[in-house]
Structures are given as structure tokens and as C-alpha cells.
N, C-alpha and C. Protein backbone atom coordinates (compact mmCIF):
# COMPACT_ATOMS: atom_id res chain seq x y z
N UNK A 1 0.83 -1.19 0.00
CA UNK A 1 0.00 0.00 0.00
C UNK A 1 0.87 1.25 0.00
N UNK A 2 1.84 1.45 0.96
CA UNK A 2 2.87 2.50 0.67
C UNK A 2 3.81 2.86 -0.77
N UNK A 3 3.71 2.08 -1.20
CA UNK A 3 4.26 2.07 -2.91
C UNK A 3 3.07 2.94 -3.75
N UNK A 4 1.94 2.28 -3.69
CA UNK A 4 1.33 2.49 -4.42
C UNK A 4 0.64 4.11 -4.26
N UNK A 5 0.66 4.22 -3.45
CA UNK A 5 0.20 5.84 -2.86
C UNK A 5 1.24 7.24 -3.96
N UNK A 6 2.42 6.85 -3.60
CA UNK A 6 3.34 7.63 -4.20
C UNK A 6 3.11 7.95 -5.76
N UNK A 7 3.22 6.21 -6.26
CA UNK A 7 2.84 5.98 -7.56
C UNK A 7 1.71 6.69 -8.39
N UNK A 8 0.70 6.26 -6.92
CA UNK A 8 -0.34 6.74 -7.98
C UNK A 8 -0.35 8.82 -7.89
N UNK A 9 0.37 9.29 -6.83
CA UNK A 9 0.29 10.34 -6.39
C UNK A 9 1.03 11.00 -8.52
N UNK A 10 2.36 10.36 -8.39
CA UNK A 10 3.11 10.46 -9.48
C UNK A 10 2.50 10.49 -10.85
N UNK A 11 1.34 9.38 -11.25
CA UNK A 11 0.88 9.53 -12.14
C UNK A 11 -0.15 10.39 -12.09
N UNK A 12 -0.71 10.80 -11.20
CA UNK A 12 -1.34 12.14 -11.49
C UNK A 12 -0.96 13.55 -11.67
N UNK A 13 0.18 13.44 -11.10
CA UNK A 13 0.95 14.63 -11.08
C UNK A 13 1.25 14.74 -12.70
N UNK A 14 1.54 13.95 -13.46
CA UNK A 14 1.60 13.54 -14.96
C UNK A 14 0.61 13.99 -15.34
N UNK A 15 -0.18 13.70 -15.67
CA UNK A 15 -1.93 13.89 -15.94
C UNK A 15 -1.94 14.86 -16.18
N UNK A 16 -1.70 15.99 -14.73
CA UNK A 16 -2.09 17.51 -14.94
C UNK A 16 -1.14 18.15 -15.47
N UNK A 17 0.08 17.27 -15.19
CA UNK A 17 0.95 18.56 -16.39
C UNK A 17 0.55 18.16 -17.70
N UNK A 18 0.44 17.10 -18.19
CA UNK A 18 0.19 17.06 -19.89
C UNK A 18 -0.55 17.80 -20.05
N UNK A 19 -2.35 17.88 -19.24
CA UNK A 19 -3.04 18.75 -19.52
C UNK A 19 -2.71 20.13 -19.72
N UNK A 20 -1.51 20.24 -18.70
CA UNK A 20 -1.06 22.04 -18.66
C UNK A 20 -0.20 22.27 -20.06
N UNK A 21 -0.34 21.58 -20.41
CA UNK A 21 0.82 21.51 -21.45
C UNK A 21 0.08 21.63 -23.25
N UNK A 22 -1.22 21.13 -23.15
CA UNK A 22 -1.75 21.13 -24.48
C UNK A 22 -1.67 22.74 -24.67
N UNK A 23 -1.53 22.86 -26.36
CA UNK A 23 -1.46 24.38 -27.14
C UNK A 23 -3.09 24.60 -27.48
N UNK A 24 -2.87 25.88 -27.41
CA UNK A 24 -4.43 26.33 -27.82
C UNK A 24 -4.24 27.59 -28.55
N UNK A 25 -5.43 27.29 -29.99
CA UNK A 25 -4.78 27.91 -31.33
C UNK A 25 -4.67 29.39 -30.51
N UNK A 26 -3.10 30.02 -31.38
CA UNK A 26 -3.27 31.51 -31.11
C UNK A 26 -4.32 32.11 -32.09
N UNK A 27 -4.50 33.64 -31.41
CA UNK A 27 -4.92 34.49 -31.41
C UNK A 27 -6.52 33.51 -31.35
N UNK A 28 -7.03 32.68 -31.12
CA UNK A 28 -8.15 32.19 -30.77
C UNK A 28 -9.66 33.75 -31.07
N UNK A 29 -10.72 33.22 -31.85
CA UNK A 29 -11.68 34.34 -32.18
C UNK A 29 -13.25 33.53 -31.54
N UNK A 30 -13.33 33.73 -30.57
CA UNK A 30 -14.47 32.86 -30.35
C UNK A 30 -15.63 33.32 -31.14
N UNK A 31 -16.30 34.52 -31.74
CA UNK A 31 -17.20 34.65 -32.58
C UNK A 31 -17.23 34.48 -33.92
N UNK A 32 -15.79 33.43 -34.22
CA UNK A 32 -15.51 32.86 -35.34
C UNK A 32 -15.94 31.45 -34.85
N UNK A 33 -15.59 31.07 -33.86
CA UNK A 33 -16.08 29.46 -33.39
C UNK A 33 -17.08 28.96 -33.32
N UNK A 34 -18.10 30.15 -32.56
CA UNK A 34 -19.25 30.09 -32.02
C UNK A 34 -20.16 29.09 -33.32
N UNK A 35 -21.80 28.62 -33.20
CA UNK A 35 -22.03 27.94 -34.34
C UNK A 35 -22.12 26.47 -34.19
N UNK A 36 -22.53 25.71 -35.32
CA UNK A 36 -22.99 24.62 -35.38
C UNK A 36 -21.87 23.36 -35.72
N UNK A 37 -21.29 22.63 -35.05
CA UNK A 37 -20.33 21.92 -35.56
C UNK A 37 -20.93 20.23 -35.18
N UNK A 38 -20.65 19.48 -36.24
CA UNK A 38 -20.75 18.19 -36.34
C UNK A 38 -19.52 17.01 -35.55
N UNK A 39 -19.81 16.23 -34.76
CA UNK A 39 -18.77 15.45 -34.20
C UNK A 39 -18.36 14.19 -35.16
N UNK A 40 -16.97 14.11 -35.86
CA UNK A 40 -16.60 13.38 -36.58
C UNK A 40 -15.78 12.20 -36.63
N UNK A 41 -14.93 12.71 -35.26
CA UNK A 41 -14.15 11.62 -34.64
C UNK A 41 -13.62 12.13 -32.97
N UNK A 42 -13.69 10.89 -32.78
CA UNK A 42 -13.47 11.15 -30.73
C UNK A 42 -12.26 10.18 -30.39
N UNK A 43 -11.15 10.92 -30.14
CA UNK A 43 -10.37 9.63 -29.16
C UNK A 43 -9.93 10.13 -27.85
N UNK A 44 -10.28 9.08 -27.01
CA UNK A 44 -9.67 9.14 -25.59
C UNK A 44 -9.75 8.04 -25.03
N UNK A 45 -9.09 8.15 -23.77
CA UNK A 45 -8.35 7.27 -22.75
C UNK A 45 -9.47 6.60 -22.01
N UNK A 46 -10.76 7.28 -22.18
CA UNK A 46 -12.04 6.89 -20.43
C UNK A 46 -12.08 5.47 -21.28
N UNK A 47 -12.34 4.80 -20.29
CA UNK A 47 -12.97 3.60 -19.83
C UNK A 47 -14.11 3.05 -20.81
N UNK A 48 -15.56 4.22 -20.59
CA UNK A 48 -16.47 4.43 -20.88
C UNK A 48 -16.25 4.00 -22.35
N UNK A 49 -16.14 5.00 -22.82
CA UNK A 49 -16.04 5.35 -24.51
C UNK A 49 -15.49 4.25 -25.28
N UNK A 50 -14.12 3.83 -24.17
CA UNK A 50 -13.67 3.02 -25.23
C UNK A 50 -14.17 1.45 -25.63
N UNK A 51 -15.47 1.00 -24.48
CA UNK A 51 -16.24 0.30 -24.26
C UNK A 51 -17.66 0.53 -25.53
N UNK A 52 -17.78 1.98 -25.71
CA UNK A 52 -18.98 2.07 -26.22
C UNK A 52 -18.53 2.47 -28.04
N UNK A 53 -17.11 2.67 -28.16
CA UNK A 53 -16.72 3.62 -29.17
C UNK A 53 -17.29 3.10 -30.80
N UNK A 54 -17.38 1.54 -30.62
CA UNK A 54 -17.25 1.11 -32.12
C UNK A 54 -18.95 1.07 -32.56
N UNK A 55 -20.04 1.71 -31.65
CA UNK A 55 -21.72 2.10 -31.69
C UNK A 55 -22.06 2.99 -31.78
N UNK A 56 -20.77 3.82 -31.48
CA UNK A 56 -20.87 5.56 -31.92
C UNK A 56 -21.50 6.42 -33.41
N UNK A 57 -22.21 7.11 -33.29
CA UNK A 57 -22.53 8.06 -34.34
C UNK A 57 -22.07 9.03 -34.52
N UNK A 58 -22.07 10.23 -35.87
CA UNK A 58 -21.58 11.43 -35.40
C UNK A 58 -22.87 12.06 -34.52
N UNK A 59 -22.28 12.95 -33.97
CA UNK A 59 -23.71 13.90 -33.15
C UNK A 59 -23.38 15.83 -33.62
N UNK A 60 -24.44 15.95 -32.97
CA UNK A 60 -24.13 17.58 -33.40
C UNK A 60 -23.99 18.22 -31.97
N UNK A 61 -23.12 19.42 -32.34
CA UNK A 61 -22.86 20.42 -31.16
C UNK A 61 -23.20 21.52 -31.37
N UNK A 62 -23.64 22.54 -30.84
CA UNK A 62 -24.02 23.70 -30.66
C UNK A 62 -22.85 24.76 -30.19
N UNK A 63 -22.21 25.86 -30.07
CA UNK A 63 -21.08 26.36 -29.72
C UNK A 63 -21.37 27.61 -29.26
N UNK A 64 -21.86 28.20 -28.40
CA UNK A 64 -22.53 29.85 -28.30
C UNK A 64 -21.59 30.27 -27.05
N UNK A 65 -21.35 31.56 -26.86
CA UNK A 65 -20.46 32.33 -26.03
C UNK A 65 -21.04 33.34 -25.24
N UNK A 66 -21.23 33.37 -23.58
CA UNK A 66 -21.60 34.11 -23.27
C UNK A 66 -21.36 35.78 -23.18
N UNK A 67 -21.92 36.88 -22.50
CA UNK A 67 -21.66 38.21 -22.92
C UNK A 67 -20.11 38.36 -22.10
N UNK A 68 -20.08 37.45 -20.46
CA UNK A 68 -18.84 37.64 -20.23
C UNK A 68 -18.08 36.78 -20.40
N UNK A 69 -17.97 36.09 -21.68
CA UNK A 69 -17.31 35.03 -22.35
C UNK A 69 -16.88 33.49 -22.17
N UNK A 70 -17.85 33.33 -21.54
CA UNK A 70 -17.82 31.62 -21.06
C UNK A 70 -18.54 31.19 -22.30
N UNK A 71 -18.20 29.68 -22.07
CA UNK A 71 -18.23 28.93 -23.24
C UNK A 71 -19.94 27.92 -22.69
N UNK A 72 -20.42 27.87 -24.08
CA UNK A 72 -21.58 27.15 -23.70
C UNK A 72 -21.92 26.27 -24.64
N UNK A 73 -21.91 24.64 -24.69
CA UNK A 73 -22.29 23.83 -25.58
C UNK A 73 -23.43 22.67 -25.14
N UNK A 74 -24.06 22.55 -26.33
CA UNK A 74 -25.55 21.98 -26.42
C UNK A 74 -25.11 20.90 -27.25
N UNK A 75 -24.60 19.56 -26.87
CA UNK A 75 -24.61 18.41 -27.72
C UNK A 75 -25.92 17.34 -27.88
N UNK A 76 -26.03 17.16 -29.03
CA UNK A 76 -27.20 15.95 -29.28
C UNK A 76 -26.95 15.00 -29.85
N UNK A 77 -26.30 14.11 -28.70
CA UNK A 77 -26.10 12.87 -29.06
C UNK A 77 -27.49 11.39 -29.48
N UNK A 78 -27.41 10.55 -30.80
CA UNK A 78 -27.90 9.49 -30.99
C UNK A 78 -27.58 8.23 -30.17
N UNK A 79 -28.33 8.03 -29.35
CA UNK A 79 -28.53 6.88 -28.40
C UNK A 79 -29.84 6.13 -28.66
N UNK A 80 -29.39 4.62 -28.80
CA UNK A 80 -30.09 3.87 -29.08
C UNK A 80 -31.38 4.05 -29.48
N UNK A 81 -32.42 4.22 -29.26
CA UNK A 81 -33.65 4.94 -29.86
C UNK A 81 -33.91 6.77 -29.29
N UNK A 82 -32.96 6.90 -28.84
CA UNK A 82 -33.52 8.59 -28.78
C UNK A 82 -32.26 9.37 -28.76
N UNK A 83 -32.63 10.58 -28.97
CA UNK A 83 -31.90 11.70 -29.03
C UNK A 83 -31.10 12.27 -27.26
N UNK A 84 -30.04 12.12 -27.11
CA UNK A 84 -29.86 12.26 -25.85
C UNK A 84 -29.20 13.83 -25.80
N UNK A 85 -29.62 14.71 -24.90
CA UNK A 85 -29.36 15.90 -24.96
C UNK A 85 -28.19 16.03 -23.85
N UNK A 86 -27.54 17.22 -23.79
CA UNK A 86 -26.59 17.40 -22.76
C UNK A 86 -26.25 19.17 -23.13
N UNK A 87 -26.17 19.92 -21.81
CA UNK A 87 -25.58 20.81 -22.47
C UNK A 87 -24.06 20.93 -21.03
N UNK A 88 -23.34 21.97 -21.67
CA UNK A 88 -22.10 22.32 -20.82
C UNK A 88 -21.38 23.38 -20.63
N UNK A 89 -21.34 24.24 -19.68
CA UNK A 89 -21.04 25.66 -19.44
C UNK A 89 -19.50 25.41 -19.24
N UNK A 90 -18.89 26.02 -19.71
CA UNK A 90 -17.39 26.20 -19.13
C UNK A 90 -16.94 27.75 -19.16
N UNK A 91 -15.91 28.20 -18.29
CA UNK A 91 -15.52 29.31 -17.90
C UNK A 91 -14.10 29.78 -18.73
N UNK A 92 -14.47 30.71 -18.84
CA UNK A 92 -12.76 31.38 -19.12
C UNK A 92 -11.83 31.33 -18.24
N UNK A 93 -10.88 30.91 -19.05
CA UNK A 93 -9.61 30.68 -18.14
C UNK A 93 -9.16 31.71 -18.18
N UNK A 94 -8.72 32.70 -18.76
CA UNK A 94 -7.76 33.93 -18.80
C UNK A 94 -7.02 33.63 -20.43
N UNK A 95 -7.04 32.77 -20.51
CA UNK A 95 -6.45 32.67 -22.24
C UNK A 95 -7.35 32.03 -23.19
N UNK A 96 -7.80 33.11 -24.69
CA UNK A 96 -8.34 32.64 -25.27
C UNK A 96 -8.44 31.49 -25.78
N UNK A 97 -9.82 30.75 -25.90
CA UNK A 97 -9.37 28.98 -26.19
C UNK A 97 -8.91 28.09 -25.49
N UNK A 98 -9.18 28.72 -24.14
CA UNK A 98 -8.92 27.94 -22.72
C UNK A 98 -10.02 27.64 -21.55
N UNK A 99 -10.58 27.04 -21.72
CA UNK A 99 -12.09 27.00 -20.53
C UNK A 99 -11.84 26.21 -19.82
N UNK A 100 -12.53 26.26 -18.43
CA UNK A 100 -12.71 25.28 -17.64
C UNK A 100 -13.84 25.26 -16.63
N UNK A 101 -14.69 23.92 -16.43
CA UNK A 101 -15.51 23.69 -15.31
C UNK A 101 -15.51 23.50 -14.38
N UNK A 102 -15.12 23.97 -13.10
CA UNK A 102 -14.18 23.84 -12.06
C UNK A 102 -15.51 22.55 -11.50
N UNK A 103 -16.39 22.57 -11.54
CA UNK A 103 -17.75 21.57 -10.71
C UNK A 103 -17.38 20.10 -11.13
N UNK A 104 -16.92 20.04 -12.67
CA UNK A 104 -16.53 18.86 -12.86
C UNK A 104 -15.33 18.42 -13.29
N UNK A 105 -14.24 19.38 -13.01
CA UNK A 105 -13.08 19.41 -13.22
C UNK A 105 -12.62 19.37 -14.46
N UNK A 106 -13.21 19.61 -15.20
CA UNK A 106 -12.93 19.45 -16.95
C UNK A 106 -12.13 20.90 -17.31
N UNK A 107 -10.83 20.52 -18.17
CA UNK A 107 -10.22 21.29 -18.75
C UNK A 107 -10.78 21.23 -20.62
N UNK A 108 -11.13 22.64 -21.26
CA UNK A 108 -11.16 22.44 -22.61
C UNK A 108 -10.08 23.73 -23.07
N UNK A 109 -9.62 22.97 -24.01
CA UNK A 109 -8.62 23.79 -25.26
C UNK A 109 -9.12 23.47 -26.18
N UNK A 110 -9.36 24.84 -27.40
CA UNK A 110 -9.44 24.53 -28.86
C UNK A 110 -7.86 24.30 -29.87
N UNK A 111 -7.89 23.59 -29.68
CA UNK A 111 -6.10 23.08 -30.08
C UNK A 111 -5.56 23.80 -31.71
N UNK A 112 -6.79 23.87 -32.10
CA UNK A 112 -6.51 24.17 -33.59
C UNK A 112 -7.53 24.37 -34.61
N UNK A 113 -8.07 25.06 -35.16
CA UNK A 113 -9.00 25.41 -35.75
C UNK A 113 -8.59 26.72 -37.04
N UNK A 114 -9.45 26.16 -37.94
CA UNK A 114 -9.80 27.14 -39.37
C UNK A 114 -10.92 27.98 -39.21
N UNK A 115 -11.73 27.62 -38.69
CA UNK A 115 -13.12 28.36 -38.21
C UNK A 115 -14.23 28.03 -39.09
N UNK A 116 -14.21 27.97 -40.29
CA UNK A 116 -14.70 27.54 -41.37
C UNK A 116 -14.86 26.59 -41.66
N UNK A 117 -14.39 24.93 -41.47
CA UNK A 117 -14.38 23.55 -41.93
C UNK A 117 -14.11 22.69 -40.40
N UNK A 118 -13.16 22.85 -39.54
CA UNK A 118 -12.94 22.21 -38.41
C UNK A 118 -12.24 22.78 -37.55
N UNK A 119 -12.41 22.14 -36.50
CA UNK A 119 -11.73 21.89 -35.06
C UNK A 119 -11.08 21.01 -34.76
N UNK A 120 -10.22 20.73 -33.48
CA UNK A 120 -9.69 20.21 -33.39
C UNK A 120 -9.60 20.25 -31.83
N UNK A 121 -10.21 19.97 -30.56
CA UNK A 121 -10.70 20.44 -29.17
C UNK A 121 -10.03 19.32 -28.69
N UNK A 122 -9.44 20.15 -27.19
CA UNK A 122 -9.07 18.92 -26.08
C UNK A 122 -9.84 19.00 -25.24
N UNK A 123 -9.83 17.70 -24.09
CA UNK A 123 -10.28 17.92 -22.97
C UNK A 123 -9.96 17.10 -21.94
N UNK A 124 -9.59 17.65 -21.11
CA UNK A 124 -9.00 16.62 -19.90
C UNK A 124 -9.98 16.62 -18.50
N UNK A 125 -10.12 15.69 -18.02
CA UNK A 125 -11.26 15.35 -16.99
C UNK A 125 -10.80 15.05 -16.01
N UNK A 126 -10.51 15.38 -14.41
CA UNK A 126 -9.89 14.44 -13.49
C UNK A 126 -11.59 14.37 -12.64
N UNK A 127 -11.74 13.34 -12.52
CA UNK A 127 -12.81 13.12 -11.54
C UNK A 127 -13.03 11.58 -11.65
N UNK A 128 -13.48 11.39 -10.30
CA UNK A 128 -13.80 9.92 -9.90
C UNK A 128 -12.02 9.43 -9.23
N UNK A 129 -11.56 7.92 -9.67
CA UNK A 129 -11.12 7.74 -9.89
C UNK A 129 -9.90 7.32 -11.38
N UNK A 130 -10.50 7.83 -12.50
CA UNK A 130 -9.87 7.74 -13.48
C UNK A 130 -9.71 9.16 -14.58
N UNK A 131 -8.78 9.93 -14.04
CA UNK A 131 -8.79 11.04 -15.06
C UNK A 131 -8.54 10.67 -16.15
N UNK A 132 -9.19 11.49 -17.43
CA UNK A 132 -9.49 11.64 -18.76
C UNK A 132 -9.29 12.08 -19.95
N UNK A 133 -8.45 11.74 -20.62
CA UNK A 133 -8.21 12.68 -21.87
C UNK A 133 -9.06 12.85 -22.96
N UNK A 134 -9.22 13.68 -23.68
CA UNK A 134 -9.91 12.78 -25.03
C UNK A 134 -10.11 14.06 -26.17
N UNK A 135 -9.76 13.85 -27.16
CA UNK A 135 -10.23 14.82 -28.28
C UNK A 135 -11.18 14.74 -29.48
N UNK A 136 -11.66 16.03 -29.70
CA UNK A 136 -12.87 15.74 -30.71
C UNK A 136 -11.95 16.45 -32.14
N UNK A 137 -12.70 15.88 -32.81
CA UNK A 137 -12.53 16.65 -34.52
C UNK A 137 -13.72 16.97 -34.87
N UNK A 138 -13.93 17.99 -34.93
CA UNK A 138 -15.50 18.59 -35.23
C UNK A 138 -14.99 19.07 -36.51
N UNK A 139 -16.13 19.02 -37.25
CA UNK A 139 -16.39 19.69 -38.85
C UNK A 139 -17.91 20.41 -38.67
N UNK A 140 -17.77 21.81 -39.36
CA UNK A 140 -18.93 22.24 -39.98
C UNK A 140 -20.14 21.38 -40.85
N UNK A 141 -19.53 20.72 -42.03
CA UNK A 141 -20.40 19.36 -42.72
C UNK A 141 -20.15 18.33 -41.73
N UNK A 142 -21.00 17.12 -42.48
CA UNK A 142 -20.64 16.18 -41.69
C UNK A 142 -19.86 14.95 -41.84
N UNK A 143 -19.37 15.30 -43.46
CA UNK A 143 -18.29 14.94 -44.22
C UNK A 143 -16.93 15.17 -43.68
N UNK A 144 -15.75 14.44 -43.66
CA UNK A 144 -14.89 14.32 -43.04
C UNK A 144 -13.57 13.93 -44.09
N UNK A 145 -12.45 14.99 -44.62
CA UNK A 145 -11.74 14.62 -45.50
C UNK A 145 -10.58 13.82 -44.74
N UNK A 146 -10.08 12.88 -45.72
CA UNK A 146 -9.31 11.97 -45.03
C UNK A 146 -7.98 12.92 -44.49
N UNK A 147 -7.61 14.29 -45.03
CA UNK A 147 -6.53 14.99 -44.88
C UNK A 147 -6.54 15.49 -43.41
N UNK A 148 -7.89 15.90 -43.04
CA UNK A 148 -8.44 16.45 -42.00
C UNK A 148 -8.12 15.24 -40.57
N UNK A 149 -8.80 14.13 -41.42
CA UNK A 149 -8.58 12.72 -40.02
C UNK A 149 -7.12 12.42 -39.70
N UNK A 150 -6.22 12.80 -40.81
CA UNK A 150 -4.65 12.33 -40.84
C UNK A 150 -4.01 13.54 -39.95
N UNK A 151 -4.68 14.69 -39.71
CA UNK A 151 -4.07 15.73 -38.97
C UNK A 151 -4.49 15.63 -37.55
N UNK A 152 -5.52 14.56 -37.87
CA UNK A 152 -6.28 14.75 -36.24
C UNK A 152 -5.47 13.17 -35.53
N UNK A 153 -5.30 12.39 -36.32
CA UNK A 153 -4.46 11.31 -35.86
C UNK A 153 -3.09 11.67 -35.49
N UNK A 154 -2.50 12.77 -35.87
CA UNK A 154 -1.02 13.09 -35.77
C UNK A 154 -0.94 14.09 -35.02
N UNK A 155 -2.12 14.27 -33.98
CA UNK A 155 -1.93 15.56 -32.90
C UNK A 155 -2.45 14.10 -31.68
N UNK A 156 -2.81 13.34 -31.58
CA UNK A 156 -3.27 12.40 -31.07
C UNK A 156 -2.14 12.14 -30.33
N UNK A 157 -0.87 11.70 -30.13
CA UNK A 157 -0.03 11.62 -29.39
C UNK A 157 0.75 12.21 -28.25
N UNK A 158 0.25 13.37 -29.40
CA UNK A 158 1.29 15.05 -28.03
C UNK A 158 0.22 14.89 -27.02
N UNK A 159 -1.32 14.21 -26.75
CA UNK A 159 -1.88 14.38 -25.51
C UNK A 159 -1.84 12.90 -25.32
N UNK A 160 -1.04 11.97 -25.19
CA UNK A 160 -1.35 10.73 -25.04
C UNK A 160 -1.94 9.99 -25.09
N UNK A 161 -2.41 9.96 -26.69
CA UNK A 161 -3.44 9.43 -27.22
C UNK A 161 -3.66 8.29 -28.22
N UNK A 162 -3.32 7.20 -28.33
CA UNK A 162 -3.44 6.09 -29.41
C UNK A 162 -4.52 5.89 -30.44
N UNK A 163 -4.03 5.65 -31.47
CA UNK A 163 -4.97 4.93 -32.35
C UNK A 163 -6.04 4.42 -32.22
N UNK A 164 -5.47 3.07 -31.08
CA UNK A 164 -6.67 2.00 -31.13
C UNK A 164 -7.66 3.14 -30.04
N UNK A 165 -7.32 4.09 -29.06
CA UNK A 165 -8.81 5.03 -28.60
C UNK A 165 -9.59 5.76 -29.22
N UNK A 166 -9.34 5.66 -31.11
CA UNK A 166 -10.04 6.50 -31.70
C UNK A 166 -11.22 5.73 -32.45
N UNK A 167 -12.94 6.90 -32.89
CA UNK A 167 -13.59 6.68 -33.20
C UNK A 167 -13.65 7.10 -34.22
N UNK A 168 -13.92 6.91 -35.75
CA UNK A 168 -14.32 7.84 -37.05
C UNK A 168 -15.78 7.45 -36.67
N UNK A 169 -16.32 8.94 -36.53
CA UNK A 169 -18.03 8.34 -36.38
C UNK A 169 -19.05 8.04 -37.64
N UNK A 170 -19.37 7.36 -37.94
CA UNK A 170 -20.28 7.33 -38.93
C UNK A 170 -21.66 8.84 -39.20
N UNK A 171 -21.61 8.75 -40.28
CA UNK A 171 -22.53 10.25 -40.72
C UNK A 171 -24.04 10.03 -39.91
N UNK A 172 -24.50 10.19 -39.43
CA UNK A 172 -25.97 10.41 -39.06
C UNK A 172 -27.16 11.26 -39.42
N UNK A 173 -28.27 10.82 -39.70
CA UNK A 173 -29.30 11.57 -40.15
C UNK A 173 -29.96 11.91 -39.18
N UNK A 174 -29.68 11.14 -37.48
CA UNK A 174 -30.79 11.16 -35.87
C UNK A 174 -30.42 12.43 -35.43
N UNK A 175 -31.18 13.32 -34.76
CA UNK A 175 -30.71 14.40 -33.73
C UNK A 175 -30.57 15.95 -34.56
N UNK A 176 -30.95 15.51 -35.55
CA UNK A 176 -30.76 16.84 -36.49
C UNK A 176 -31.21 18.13 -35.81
């Protein structure tokens, strides 16, 4: 038990620096972001996901910014026969393209974005016992160029992220 305390103390201490460590696009324009974006591919580390990943659909997100600039998203995810809603407030960090939910400990960065065709979003989760990495590739359509997936596979590592945790979601017509 004394080993393991340290250990696990150590790998968390890891955790939060990688998180401290992801880039978030400069000069970031959130009323360029703001808007309707499609979820195209998801990889991360949870448990969860990677249990549920290969039943996945794309879903749609919503992206709106409050007046004192917190971040606010409305996802509608396809679950088994219904439309499952969720929405999620996050706060400004002090640097554009940097939010966070302090209630559920979630860190988000927009890692990289055109504004126009895609994204490229992190997010790191510590809660429970298993903190969380995981990134989305959002597109405006819901079409997904393979150039786009090859850029999103090759940022996949700098947050410790593998292959086999990724989803290409299939196109969906549910949740529109």
C-alpha cells in the first residue's frame, strides 16, 4: 500500500501537467467558433467510450459564447432509440481557447481550428477515480476529409493518445 500511494500520487501529477501543457490555437476568435459543428471523430483514454466507441454516431454540437465570455455547448447525441441531450457551461480561463468547469473538473482547449471547416478540441477530466483525456474533430459538414482525419491522428499523441482510442463516427441523419 505504501508504494502504491506515491505511484499513484506520481501519475497524477503527470496527468495535470500534460493537460497544462496542451497548445491552444493563437490568437483564438471565439465569434468565429461560435455555431454549429458536427462530431466526426473522438479519441480518448475513459474507460467508458472506449467500451462504447465502435456504436458511436456522429452527433451535433451547438457552440454559443456568453456576454462575459464563457463557453456554452448543447450536444445531441444518438442513443439507441432517442436523441440524448446534454448541455455544458465552461468558464474562461484567462487565455483565449482555454475554458474550464471547475464543478466537474474538466479542462477544454481549442487546439486548432480554421473556423470555417474544423476543429480540433481537447479535454482533460480528473474526476472519480480515473482522469481523462480525449479529443474531438468537429467539422462544420458532416463529411470528413481523409486529410483532415490524418491531422487529427497526428496531434493524437502530443496528448497521449493512441490509435486504437479513436472513433471515425459514422454520418448520421438522428438528432438533427
Amino acid at each position: 500500500m505504501m508504494v502504491v500511494l506515491p505511484s499513484l500520487a506520481l501519475a497524477l501529477l503527470c496527468l495535470l501537467r500534460a493537460g497544462a501543457e496542451v497548445p491552444v490555437q493563437p490568437g483564438f476568435d471565439a465569434e468565429k467558433f461560435a455555431g454549429t459543428w458536427h462530431v466526426a471523430a473522438i479519441a480518448s483514454n475513459c474507460s467508458m467510450f472506449l467500451k462504447m466507441k465502435d456504436g458511436m454516431k456522429s452527433s451535433i454540437t451547438t457552440i454559443s459564447f456568453t456576454p462575459e465570455g464563457d463557453v456554452a455547448m448543447k450536444l445531441l447525441w444518438p442513443m439507441a432509440d432517442k436523441c440524448q441531450k446534454f448541455e455544458l457551461l465552461f468558464q474562461q480561463s484567462g487565455q483565449a481557447g482555454h475554458y474550464v468547469a471547475a464543478q466537474e473538473m474538466r479542462d477544454l482547449r481549442v487546439m486548432e481550428t480554421d473556423y470555417s471547416s474544423y476543429a480540433i478540441v481537447h479535454e482533460f477530466k480528473r474526476s472519480g477515480q480515473e482522469p481523462h483525456s480525449a479529443m474531438q474533430l468537429l467539422t462544420r459538414e458532416q463529411d470528413v476529409s481523409p486529410q483532415l482525419l490524418q491531422k487529427f491522428k497526428e496531434l493524437m499523441p502530443t496528448v497521449g493518445l493512441t490509435t486504437d482510442m479513436v472513433a471515425v463516427l459514422p454520418k448520421s441523419g438522428e438528432c438533427q
